[in-house]
Protein backbone atom coordinates (compact mmCIF):
# COMPACT_ATOMS: atom_id res chain seq x y z
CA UNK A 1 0.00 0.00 0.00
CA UNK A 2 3.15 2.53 0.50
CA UNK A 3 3.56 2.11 -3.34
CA UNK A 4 0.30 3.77 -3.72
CA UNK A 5 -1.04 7.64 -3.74
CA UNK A 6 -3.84 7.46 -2.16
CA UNK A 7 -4.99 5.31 0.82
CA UNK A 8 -7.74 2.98 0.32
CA UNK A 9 -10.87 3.77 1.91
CA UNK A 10 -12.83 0.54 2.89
CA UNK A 11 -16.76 1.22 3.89
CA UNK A 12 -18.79 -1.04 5.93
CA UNK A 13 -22.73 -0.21 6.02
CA UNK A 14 -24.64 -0.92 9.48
CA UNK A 15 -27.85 0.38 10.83
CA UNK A 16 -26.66 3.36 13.64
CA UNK A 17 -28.49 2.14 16.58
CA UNK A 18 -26.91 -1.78 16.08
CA UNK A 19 -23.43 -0.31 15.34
CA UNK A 20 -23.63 1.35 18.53
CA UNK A 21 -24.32 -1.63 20.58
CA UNK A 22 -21.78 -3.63 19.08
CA UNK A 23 -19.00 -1.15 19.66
CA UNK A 24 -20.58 -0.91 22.92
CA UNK A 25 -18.93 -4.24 24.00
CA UNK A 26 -15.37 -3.26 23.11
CA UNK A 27 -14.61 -2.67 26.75
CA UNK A 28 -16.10 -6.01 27.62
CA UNK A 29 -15.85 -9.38 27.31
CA UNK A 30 -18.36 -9.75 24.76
CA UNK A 31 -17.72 -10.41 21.23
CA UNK A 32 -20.89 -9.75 19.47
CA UNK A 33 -21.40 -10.48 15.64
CA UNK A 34 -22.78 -7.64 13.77
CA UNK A 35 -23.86 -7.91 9.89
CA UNK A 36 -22.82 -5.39 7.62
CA UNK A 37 -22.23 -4.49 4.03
CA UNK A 38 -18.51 -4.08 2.82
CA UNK A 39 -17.92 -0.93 -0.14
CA UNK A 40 -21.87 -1.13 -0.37
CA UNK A 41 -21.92 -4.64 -2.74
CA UNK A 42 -20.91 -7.48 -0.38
CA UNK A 43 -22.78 -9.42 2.68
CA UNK A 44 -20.05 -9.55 5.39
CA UNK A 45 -20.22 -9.53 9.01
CA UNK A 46 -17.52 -8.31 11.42
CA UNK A 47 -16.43 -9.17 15.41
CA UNK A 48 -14.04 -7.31 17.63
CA UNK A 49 -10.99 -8.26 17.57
CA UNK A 50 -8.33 -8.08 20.89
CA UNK A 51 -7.19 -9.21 24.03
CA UNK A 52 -8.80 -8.40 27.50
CA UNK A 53 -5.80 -5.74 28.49
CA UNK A 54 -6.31 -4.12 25.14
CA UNK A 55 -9.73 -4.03 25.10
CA UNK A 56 -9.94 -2.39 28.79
CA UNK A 57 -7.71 0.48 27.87
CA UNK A 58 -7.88 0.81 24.05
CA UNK A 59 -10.41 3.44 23.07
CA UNK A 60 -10.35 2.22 19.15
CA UNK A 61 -11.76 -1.00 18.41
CA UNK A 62 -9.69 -3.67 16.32
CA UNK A 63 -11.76 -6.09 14.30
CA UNK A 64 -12.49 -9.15 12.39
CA UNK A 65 -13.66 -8.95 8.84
CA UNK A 66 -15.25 -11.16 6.04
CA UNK A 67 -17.63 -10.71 3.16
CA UNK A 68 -17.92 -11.68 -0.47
CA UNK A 69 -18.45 -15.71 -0.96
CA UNK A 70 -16.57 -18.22 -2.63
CA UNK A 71 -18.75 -21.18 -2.87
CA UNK A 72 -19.70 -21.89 0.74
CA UNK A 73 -16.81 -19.59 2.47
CA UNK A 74 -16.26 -16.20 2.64
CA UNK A 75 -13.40 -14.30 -0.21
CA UNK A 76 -12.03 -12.42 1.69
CA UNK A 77 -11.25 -12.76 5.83
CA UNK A 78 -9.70 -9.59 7.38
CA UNK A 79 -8.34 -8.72 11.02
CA UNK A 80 -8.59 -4.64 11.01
CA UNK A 81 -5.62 -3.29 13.68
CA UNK A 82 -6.31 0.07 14.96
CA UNK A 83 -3.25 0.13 16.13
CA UNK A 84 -4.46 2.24 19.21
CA UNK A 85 -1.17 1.91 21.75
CA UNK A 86 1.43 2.97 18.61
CA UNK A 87 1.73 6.52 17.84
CA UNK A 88 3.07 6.01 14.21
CA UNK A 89 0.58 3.94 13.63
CA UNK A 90 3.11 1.91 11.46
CA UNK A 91 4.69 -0.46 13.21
CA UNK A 92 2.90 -3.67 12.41
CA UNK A 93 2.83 -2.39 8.80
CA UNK A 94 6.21 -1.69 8.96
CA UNK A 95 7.20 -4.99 11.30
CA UNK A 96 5.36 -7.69 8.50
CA UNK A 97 6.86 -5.78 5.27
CA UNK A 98 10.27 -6.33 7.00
CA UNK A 99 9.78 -10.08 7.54
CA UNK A 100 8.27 -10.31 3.88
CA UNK A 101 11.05 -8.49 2.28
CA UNK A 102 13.42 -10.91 4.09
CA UNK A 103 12.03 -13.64 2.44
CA UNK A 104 9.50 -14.74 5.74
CA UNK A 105 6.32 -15.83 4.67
CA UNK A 106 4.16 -13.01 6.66
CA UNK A 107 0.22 -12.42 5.64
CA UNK A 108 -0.55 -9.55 3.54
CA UNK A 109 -1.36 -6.18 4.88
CA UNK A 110 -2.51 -3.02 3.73
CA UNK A 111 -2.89 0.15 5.44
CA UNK A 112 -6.65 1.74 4.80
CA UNK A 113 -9.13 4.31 5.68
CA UNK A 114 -11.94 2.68 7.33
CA UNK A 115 -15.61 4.40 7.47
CA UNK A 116 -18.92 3.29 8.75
CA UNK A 117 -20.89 5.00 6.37
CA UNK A 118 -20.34 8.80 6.19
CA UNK A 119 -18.43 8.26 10.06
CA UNK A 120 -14.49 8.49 9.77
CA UNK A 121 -13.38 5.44 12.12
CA UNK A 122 -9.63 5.85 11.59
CA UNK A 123 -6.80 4.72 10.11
CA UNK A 124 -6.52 0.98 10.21
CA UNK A 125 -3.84 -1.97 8.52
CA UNK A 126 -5.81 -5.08 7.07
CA UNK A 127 -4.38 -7.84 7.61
CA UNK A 128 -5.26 -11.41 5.91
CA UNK A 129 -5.91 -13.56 8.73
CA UNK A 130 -3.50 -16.96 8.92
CA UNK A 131 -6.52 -19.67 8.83
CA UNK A 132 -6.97 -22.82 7.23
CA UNK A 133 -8.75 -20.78 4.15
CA UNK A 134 -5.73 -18.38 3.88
CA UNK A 135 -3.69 -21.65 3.07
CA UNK A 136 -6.36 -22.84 0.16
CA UNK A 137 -6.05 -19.44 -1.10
CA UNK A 138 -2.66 -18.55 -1.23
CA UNK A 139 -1.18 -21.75 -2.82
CA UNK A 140 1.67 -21.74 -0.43
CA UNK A 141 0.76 -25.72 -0.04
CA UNK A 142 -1.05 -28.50 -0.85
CA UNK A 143 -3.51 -27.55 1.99
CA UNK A 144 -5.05 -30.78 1.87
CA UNK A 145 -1.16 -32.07 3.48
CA UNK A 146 -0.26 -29.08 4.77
CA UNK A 147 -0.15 -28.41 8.97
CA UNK A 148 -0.97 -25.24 10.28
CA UNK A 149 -1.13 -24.57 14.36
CA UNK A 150 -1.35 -21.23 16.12
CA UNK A 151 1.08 -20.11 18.88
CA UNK A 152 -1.26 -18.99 21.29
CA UNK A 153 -3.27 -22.11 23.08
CA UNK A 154 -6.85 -21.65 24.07
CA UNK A 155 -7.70 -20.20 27.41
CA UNK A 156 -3.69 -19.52 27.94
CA UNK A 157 -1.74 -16.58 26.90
CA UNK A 158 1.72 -18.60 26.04
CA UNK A 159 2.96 -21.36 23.92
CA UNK A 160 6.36 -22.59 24.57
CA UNK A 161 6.78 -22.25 28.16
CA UNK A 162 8.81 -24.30 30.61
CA UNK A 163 5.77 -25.06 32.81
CA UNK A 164 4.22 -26.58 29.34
CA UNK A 165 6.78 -29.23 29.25
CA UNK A 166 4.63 -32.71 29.47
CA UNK A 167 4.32 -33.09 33.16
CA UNK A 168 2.43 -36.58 33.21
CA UNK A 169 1.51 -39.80 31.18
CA UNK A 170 -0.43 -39.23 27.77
CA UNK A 171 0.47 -35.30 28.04
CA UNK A 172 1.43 -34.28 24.99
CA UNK A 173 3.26 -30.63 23.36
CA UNK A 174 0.79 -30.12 21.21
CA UNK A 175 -1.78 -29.51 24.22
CA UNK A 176 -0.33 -25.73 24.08
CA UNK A 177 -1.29 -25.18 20.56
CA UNK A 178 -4.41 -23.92 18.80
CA UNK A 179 -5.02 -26.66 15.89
CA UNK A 180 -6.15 -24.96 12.63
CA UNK A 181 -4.91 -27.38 9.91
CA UNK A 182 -4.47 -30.63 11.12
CA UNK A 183 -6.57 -32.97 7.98
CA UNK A 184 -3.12 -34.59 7.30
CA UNK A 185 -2.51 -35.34 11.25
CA UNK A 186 -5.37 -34.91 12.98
CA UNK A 187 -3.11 -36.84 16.43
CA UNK A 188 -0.35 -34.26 16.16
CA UNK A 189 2.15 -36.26 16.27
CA UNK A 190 4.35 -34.38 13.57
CA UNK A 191 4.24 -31.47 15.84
CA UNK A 192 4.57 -33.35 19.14
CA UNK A 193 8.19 -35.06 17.59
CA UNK A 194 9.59 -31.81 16.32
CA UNK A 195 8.53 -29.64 19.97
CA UNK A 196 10.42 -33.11 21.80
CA UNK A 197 13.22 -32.49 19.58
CA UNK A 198 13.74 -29.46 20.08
CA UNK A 199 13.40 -29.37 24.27
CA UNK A 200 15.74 -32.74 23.80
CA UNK A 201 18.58 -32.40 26.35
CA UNK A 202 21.34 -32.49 24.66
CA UNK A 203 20.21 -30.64 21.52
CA UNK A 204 21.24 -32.57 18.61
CA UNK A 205 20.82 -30.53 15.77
CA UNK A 206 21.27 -32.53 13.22
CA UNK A 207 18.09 -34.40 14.23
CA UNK A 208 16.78 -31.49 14.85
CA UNK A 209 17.33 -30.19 11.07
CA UNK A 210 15.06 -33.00 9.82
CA UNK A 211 12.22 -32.10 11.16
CA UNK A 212 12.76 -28.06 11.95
CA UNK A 213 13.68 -25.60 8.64
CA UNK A 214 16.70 -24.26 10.47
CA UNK A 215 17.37 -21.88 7.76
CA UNK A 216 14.32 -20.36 7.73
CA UNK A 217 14.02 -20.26 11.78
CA UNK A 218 17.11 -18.34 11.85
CA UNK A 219 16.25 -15.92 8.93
CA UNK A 220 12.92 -15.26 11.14
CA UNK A 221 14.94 -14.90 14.38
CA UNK A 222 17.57 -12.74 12.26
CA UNK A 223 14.65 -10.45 11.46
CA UNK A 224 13.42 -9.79 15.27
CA UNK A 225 16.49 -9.06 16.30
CA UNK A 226 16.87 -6.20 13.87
CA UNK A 227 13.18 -5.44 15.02
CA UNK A 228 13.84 -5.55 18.43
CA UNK A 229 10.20 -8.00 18.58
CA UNK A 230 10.28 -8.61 22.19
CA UNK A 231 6.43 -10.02 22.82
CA UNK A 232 7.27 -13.17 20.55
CA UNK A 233 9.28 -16.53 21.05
CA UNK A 234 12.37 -13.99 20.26
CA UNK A 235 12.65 -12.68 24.04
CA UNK A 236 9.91 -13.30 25.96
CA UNK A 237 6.68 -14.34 25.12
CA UNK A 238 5.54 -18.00 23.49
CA UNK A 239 2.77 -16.16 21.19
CA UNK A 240 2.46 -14.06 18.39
CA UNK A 241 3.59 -17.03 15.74
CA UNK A 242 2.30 -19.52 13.88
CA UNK A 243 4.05 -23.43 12.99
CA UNK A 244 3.36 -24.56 9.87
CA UNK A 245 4.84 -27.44 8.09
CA UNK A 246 4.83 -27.65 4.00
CA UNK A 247 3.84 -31.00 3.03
CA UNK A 248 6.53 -33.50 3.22
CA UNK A 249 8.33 -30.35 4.59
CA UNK A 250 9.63 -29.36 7.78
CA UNK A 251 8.43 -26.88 10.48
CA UNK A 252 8.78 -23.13 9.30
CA UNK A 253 7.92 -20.53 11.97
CA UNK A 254 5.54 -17.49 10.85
CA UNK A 255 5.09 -14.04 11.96
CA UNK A 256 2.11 -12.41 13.58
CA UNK A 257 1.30 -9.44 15.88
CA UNK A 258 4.63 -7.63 15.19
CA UNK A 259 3.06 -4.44 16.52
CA UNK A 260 5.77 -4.33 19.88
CA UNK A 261 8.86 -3.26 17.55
CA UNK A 262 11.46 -0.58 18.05
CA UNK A 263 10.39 0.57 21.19
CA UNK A 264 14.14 0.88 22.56
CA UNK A 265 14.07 -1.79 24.96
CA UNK A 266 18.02 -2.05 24.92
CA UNK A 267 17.42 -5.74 24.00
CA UNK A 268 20.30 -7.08 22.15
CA UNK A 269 20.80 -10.74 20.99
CA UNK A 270 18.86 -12.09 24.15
CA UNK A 271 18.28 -15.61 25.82
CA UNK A 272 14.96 -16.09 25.45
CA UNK A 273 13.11 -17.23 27.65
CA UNK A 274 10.90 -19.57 26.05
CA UNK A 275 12.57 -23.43 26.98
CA UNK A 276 12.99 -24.87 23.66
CA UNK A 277 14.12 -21.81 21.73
CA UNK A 278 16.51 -20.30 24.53
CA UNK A 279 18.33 -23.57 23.78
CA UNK A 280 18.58 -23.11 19.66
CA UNK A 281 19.98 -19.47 20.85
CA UNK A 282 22.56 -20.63 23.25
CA UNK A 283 24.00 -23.29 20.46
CA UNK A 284 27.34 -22.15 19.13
CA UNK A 285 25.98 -22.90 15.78
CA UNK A 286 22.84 -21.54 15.34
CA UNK A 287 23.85 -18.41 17.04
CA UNK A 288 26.59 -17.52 14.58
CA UNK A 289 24.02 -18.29 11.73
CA UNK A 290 21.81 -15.89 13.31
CA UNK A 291 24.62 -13.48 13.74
CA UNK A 292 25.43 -13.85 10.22
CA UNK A 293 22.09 -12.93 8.95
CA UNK A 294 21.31 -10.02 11.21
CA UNK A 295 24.85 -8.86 9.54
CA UNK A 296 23.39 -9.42 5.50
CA UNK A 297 19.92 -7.90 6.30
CA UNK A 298 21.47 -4.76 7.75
CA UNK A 299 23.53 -4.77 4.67
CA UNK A 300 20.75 -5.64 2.30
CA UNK A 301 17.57 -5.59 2.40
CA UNK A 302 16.89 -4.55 5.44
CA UNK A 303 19.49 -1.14 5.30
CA UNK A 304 17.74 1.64 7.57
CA UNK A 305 17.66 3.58 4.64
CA UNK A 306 15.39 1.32 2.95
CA UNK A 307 13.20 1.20 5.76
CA UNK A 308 13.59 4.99 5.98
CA UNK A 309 12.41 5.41 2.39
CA UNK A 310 9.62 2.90 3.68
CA UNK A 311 7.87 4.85 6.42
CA UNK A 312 7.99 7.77 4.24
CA UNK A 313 6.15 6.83 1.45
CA UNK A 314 3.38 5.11 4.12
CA UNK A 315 3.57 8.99 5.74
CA UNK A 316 2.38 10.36 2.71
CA UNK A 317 0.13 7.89 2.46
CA UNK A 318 -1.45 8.15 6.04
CA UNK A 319 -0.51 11.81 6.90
CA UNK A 320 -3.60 13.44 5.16
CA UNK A 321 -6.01 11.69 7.04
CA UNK A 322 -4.59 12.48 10.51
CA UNK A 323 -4.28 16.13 9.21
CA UNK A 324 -7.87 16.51 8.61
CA UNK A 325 -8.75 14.96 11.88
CA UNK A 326 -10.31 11.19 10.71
CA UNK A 327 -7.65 9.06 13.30
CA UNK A 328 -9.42 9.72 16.43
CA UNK A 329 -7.48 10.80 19.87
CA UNK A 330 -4.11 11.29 17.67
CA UNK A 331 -2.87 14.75 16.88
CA UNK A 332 -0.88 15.71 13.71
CA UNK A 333 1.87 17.16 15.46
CA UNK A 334 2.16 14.05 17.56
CA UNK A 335 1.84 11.84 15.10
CA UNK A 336 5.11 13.25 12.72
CA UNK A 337 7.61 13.66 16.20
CA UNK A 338 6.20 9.64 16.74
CA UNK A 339 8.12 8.47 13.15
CA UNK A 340 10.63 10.86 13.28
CA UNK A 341 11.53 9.28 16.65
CA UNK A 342 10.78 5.57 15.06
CA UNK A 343 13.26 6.27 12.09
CA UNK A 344 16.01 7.77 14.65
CA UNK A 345 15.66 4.33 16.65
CA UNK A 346 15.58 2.18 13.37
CA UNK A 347 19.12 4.11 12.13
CA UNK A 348 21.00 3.63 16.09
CA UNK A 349 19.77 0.02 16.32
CA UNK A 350 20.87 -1.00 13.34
CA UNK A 351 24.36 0.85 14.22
CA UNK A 352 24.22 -1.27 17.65
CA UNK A 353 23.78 -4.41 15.91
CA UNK A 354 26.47 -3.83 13.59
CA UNK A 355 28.99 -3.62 16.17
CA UNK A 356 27.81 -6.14 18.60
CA UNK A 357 27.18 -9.08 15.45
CA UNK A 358 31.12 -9.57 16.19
CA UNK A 359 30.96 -9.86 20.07
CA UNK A 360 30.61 -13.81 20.37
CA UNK A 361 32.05 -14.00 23.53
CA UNK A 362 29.26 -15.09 25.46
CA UNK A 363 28.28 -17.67 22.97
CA UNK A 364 27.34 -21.41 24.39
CA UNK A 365 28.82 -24.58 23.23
CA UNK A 366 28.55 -25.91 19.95
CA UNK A 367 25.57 -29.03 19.64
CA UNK A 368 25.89 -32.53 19.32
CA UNK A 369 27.05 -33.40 16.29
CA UNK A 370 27.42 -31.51 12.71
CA UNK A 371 24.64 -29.73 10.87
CA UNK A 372 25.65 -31.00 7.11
CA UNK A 373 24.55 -28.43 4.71
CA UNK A 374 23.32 -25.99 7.10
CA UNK A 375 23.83 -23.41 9.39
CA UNK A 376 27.39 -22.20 7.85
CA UNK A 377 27.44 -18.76 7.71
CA UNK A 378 29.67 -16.80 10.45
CA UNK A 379 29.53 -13.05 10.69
CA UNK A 380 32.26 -11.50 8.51
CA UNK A 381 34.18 -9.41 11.48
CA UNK A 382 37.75 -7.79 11.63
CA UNK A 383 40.82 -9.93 12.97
């Protein structure tokens, strides 16, 4: 959407008095279905969209979205950020171009002007949602063999936890996950071998790498370090991702809810403190592949002048309609100091990590074993 002129305006239709009581519940527990009509030609309906913290204290509403049909499912499935807690209003945008420009597989997302009717609601970024459809659709996979499980279990708000680790008979990893394409294992047990392997004690990562795309892991890992994506598997968190496993593939890791980016946490090339991934990072191996990557993307195509040039084509984009007024709560003024200050902290991170890329001295022992055909690269670094 940066390449554009002119942001997209998206209009949902809904009687006044029912669109009142469903925004209504935003501050509640509720999440109410309302019917609506999407540009004025499609049936859709929409729900709110958020967790209980944001919903308490965030006075725009995020939402789900579908409408058109496509035999007996909907065309198009949505998840509308408002983005509330972030001044820019770009860092998700910003956060899921980065991983797709690194090569990540991230859903698409487009910044847009949403209205209900003739009433400016804001500024929002659509986001595809990562379902079972959004597989059929893209053509990533055969979906029919493909494996798709969310980070985030039901009823908890972390994944990969030490306290998740099996703790009795017939307990199984997979317990933490949300299923959402399972036709090709509907017992888990692809996922429930790789999660073992990778908690194994030693780590052996050459087993590992026959089950786990390594590569890819540590191009994703490469990319929230530059990021500085603390609420993930990268620091602290076991949410905000997705497993999904190509058939006759191995496990790739995918981005979501990248909106926690930049904010100068002084985090730099951290244990994390998820079980399973804190012991990929403290491998001697993986940890110089990482290293190695951070290094190229800084480099390439992930330069802070790139992503400079990024957030000022989506300013132009964005900028008029928090001029005239339609992004509620968020001044103009406000708004420009927010990226200036976003651009300043993507230029002196990406100086930080240039320097520190070389500093291995803390680095853990290498695994059991050698990773053939994988996991080479070293940071290039003076003698």
């Amino acid at each position: 959407s940066a390449e554009t002129t002119a942001l997209k305006k998206l209009v949902i239709s809904a009687p006044p008095e029912q669109w009142a009581a469903f925004v209504g519940a935003w501050p509640t527990r509720e999440k109410p279905k309302l019917s609506v009509r999407v540009d004025g030609r499609f049936a859709g309906s929409m729900r709110l969209h958020g967790s209980r913290s944001s919903r308490r204290s965030a006075r725009k509403a995020s939402f789900r979205l579908q409408w058109g049909t496509r035999g007996a499912e909907p065309e198009h499935r949505v998840v509308l950020k408002s983005g509330f807690f972030d001044e820019t209003r770009l860092r998700e945008w910003l956060g899921l171009r980065m991983f797709g420009e690194a090569g990540i597989t991230a859903p698409p997302a487009e910044l847009v002007e949403l209205w209900r009717d003739d009433e400016p609601l804001g500024v929002y970024l659509a986001i595809t949602a990562i379902d079972a459809d959004y597989v059929f659709r893209s053509g990533i996979a055969d979906a029919e063999q493909a494996l798709l499980y969310w980070g985030d279990p039901p009823g908890s708000p972390t994944a990969l936890k030490p306290d998740l680790v099996p703790a009795a008979a017939g307990q199984r990893y997979p317990d933490a996950y949300t299923p959402v394409l399972t036709r090709a294992d509907p017992e888990h047990h692809s996922l429930d071998g790789m999660l073992r392997a990778l908690n194994a004690e030693p780590l052996d990562l050459p087993f590992l790498s026959q089950t786990v795309d390594l590569e890819q892991w540590a191009q994703w890992f490469a990319v929230s370090e530059i990021m500085e994506n603390w609420d993930s598997p990268w620091h602290r968190r076991g949410n905000n991702y997705s497993l999904y496993r190509r058939p006759s593939g191995r496990w790739q890791i995918l981005p979501w809810d990248v909106d926690h980016i930049y904010e100068r946490k002084s985090l730099y090339f951290p244990r994390p403190l998820v079980a399973g991934v804190e012991k990929l990072h403290a491998d001697e191996q993986f940890q110089l592949e990482l290293r190695a990557r951070v290094q190229q993307l800084l480099a390439g195509a992930l330069n802070p002048v790139t992503l400079g040039g990024w957030l000022n084509d989506a300013k132009r984009l964005i900028g008029p309609s928090i001029e005239a007024g339609r992004e509620p709560e968020l001044q103009f003024e406000t708004w420009t100091l927010a990226v200036r200050q976003l651009q300043r902290e993507i230029l002196a991170r990406a100086g930080t990590l240039s320097k520190l890329v070389c500093d291995t001295a803390a680095l853990g022992p290498p695994s059991t074993g050698t990773v053939l055909g994988t996991l080479r690269q070293r940071p290039v670094c003076p003698p």
